[in-house]
N, C-alpha and C. Protein backbone atom coordinates (compact mmCIF):
# COMPACT_ATOMS: atom_id res chain seq x y z
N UNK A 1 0.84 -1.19 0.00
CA UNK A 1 0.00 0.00 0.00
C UNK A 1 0.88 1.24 0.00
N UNK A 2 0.42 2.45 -0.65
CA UNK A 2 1.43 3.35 -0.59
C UNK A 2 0.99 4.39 0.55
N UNK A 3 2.36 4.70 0.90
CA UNK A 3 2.42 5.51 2.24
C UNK A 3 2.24 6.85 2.13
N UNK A 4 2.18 7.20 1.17
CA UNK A 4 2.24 8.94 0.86
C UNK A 4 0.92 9.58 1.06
N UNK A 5 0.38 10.47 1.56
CA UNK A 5 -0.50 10.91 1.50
C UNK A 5 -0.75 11.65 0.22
N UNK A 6 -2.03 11.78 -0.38
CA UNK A 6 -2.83 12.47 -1.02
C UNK A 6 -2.91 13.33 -1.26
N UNK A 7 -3.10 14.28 -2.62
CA UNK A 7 -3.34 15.72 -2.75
C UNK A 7 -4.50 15.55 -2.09
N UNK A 8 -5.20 17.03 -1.26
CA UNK A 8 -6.34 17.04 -1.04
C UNK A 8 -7.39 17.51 -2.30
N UNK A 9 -8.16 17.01 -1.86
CA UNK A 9 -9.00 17.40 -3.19
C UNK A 9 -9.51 18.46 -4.21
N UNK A 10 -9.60 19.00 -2.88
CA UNK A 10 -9.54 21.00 -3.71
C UNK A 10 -8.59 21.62 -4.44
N UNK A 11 -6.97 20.95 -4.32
CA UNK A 11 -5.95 21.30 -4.03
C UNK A 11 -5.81 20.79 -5.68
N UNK A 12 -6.46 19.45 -5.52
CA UNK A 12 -6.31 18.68 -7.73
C UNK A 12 -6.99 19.84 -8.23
N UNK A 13 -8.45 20.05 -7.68
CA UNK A 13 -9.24 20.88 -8.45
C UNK A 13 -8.91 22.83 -8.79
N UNK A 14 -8.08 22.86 -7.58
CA UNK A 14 -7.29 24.44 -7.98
C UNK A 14 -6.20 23.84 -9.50
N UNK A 15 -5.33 23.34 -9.21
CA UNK A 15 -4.17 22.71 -10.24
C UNK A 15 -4.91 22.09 -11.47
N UNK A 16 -6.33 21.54 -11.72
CA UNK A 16 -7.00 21.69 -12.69
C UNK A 16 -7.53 22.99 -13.14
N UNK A 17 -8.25 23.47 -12.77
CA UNK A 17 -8.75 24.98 -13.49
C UNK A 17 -7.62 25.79 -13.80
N UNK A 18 -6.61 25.80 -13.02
CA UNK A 18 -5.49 26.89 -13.39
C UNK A 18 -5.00 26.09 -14.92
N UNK A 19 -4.76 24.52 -14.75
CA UNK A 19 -4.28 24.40 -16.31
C UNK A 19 -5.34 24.18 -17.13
N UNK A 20 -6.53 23.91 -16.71
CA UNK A 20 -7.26 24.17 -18.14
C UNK A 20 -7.65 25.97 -18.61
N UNK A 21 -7.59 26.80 -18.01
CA UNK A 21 -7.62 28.47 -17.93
C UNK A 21 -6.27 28.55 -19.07
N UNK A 22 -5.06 27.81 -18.34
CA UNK A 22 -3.54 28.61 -19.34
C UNK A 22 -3.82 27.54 -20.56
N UNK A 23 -4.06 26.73 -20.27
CA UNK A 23 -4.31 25.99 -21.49
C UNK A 23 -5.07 26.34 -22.95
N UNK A 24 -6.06 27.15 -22.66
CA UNK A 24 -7.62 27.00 -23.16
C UNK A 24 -8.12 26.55 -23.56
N UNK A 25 -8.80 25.52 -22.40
CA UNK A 25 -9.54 24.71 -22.29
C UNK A 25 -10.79 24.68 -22.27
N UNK A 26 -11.23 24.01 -23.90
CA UNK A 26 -12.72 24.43 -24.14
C UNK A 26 -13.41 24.51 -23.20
N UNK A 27 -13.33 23.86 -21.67
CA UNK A 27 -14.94 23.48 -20.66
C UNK A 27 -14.32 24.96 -20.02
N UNK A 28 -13.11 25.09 -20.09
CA UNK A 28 -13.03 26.31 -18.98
C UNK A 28 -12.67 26.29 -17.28
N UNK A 29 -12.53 25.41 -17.29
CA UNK A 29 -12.33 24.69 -15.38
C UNK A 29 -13.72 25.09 -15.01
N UNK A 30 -15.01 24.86 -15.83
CA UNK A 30 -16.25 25.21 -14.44
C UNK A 30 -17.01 24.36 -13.62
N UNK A 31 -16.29 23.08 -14.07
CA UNK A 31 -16.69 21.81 -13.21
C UNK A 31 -15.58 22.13 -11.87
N UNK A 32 -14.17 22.23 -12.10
CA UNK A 32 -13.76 22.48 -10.94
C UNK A 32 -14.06 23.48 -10.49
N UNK A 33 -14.60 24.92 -10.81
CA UNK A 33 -14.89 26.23 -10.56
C UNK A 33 -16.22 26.05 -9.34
N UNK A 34 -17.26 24.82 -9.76
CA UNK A 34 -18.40 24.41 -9.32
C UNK A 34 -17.65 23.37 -7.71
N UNK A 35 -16.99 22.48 -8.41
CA UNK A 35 -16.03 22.12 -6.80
C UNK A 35 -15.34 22.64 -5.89
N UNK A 36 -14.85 24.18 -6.29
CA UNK A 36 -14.27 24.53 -5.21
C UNK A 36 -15.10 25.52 -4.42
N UNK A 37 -16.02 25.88 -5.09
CA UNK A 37 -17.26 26.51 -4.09
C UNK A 37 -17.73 26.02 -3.38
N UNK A 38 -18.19 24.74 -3.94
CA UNK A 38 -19.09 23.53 -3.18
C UNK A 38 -17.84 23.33 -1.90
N UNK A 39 -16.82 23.21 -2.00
CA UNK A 39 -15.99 22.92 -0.94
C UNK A 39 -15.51 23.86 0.25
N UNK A 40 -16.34 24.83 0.26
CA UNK A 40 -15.92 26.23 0.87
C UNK A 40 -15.12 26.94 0.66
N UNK A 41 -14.04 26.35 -0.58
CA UNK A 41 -12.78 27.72 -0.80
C UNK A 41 -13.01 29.03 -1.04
N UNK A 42 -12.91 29.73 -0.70
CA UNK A 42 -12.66 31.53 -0.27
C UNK A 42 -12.96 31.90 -1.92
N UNK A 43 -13.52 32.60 -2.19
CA UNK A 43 -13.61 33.33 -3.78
C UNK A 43 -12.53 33.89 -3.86
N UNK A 44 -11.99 34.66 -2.91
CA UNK A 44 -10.51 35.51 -3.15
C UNK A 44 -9.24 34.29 -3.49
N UNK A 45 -9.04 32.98 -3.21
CA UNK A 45 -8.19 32.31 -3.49
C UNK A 45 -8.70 31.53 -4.73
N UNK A 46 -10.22 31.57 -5.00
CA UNK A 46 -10.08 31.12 -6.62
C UNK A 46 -9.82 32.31 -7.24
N UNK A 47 -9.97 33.07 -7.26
CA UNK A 47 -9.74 34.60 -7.84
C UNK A 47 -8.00 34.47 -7.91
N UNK A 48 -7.47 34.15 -7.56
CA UNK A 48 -6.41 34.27 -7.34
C UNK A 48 -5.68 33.24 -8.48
N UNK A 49 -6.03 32.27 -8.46
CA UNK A 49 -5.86 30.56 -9.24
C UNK A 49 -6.17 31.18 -10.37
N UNK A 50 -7.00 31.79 -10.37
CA UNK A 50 -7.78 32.31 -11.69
C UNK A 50 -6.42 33.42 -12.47
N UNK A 51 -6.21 34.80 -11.56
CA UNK A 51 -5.64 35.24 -12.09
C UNK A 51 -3.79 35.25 -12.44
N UNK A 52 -3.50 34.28 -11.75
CA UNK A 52 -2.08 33.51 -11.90
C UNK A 52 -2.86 32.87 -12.88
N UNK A 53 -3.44 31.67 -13.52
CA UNK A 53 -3.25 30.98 -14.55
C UNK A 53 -3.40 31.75 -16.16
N UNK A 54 -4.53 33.27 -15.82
CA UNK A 54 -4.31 33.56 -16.69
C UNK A 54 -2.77 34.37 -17.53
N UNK A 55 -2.67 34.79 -16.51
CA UNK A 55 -1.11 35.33 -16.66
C UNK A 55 -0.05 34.76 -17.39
N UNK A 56 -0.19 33.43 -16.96
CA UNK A 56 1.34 32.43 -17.57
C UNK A 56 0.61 32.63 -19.19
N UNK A 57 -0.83 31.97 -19.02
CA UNK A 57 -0.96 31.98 -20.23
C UNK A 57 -0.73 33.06 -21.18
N UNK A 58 -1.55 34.25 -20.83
CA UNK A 58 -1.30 35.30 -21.75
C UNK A 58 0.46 35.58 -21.72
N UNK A 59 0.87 35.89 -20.59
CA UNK A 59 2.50 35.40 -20.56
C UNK A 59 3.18 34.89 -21.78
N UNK A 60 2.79 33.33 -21.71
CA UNK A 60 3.27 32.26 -22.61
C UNK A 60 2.69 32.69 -24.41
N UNK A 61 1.87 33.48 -24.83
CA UNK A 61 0.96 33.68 -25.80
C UNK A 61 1.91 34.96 -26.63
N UNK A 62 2.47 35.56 -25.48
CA UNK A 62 3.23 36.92 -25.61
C UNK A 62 4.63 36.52 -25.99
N UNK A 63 4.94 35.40 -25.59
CA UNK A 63 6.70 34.75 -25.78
C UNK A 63 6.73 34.20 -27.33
N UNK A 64 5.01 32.98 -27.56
CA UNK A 64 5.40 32.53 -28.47
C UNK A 64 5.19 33.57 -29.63
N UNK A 65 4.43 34.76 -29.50
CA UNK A 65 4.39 35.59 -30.64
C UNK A 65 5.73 36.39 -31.03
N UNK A 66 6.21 36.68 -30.06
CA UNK A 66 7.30 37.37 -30.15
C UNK A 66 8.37 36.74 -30.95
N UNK A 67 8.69 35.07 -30.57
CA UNK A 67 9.90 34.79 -31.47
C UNK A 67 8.97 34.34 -32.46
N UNK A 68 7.71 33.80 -32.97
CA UNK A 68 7.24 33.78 -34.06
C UNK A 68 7.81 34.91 -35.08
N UNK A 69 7.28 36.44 -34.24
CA UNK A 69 7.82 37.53 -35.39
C UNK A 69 9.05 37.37 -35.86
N UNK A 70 9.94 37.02 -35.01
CA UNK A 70 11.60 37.13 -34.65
C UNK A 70 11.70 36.06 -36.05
N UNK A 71 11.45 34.83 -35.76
CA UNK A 71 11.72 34.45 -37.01
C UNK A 71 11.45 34.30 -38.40
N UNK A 72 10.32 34.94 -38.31
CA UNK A 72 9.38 35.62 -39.59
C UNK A 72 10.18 36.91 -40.34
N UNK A 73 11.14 37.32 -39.55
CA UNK A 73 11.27 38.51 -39.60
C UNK A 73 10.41 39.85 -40.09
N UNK A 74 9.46 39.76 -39.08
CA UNK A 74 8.08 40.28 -39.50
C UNK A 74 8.31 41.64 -38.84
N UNK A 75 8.05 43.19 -39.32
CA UNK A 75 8.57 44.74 -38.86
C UNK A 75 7.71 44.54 -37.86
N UNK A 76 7.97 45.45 -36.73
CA UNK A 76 6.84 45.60 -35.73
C UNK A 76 7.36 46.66 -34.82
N UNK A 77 6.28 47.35 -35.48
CA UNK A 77 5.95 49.05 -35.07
C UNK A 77 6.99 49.10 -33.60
N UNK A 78 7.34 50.12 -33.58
CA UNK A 78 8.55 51.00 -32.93
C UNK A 78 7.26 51.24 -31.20
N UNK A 79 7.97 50.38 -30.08
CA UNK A 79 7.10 50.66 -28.91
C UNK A 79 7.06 52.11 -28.44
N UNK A 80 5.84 52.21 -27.86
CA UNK A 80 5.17 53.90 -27.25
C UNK A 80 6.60 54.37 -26.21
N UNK A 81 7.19 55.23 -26.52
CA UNK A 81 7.61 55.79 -25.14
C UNK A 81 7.17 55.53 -23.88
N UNK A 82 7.75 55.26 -22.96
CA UNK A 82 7.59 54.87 -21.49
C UNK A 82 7.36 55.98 -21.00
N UNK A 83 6.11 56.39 -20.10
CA UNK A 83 5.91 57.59 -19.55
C UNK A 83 6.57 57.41 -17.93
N UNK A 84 7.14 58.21 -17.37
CA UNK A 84 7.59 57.94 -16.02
C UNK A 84 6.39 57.63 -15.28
N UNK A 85 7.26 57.07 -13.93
CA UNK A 85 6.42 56.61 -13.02
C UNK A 85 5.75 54.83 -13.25
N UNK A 86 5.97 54.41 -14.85
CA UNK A 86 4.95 53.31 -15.30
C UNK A 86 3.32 53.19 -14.29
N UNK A 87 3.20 52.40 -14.74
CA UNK A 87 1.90 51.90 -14.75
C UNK A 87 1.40 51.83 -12.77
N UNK A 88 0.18 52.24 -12.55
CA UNK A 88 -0.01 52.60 -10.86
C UNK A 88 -0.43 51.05 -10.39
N UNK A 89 0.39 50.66 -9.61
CA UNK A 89 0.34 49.11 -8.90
C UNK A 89 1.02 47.96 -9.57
N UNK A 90 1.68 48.12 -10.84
CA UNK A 90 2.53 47.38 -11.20
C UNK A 90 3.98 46.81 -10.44
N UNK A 91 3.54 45.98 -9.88
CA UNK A 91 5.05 46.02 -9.34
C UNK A 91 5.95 44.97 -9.63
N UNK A 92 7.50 45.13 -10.07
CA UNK A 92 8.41 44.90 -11.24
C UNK A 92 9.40 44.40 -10.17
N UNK A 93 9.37 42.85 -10.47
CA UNK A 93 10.36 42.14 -10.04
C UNK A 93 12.01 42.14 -10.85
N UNK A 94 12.79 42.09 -9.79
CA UNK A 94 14.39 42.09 -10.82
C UNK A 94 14.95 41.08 -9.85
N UNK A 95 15.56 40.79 -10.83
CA UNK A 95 17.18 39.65 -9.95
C UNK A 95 16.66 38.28 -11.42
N UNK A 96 16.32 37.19 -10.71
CA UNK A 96 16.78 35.80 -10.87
C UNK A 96 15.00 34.99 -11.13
N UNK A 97 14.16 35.97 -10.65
CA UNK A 97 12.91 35.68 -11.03
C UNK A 97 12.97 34.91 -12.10
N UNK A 98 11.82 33.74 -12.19
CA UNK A 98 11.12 32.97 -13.44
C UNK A 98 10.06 33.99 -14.33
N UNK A 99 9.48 34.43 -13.14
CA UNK A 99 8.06 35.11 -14.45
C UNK A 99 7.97 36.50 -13.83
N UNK A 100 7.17 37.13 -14.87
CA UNK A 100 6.65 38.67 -14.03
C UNK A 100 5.41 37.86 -13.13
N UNK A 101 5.07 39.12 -12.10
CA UNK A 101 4.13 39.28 -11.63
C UNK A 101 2.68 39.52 -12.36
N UNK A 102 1.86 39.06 -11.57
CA UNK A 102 -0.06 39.10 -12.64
C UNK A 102 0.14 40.69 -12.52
N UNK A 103 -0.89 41.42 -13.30
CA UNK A 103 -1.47 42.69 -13.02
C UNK A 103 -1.46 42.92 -11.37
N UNK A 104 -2.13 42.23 -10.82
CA UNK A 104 -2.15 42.58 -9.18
C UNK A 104 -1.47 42.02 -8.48
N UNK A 105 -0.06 41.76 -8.96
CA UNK A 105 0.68 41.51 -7.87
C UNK A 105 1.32 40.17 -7.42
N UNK A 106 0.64 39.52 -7.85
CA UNK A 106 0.53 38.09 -7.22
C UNK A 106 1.80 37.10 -8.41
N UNK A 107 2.51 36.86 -7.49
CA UNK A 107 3.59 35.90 -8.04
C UNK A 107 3.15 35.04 -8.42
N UNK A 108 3.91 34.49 -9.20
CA UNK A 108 3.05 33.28 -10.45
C UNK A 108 4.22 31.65 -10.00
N UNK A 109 5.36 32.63 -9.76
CA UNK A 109 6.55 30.87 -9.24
C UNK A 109 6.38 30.80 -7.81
């Protein structure tokens, strides 16, 4: 018999919706969306699952277009000037980081 304990169950069903969300996944995670309510999880921590998975994805959507162009060698318009200050609540990780941060903040590694 194996000795390891178990994901808990909510815990599959967060790690499902987040990859069917980056994925896009025709159902959408709303069978797990429907389980983790039913299970009492906090709306602010699916909210959260929610907006980390979309991130990587749009993230990941933004990488593969980019070297798509790169090797297309496809022109692409000259970016807007950076206005000081950037963007209000963005906040910009540096060093050794894997990913940016979502819109609000929330670390994605």
């Amino acid at each position: 018999m194996n000795e390891r304990p178990e994901l808990h169950s909510t815990i599959v069903a967060m790690i499902s919706l987040a990859s069917g969300i980056a994925s896009r996944h025709p159902d959408m995670g709303l069978c797990q969306l429907k389980k983790l309510r039913e299970a009492g999880v906090p709306e602010h921590q699916i909210a959260t699952v929610v907006e980390v998975a979309r991130h990587i994805r749009d993230e990941a959507a933004r990488q593969l277009d980019a070297a798509f162009d790169e090797k297309a060698q496809l022109d692409q318009p000259e970016p807007a000037p950076k206005k000081s200050g950037g963007l209000p609540g963005l906040k910009v990780e540096t060093g050794e980081s894997c990913c940016t941060p979502t819109p609000g903040g929330q670390s994605c590694c």
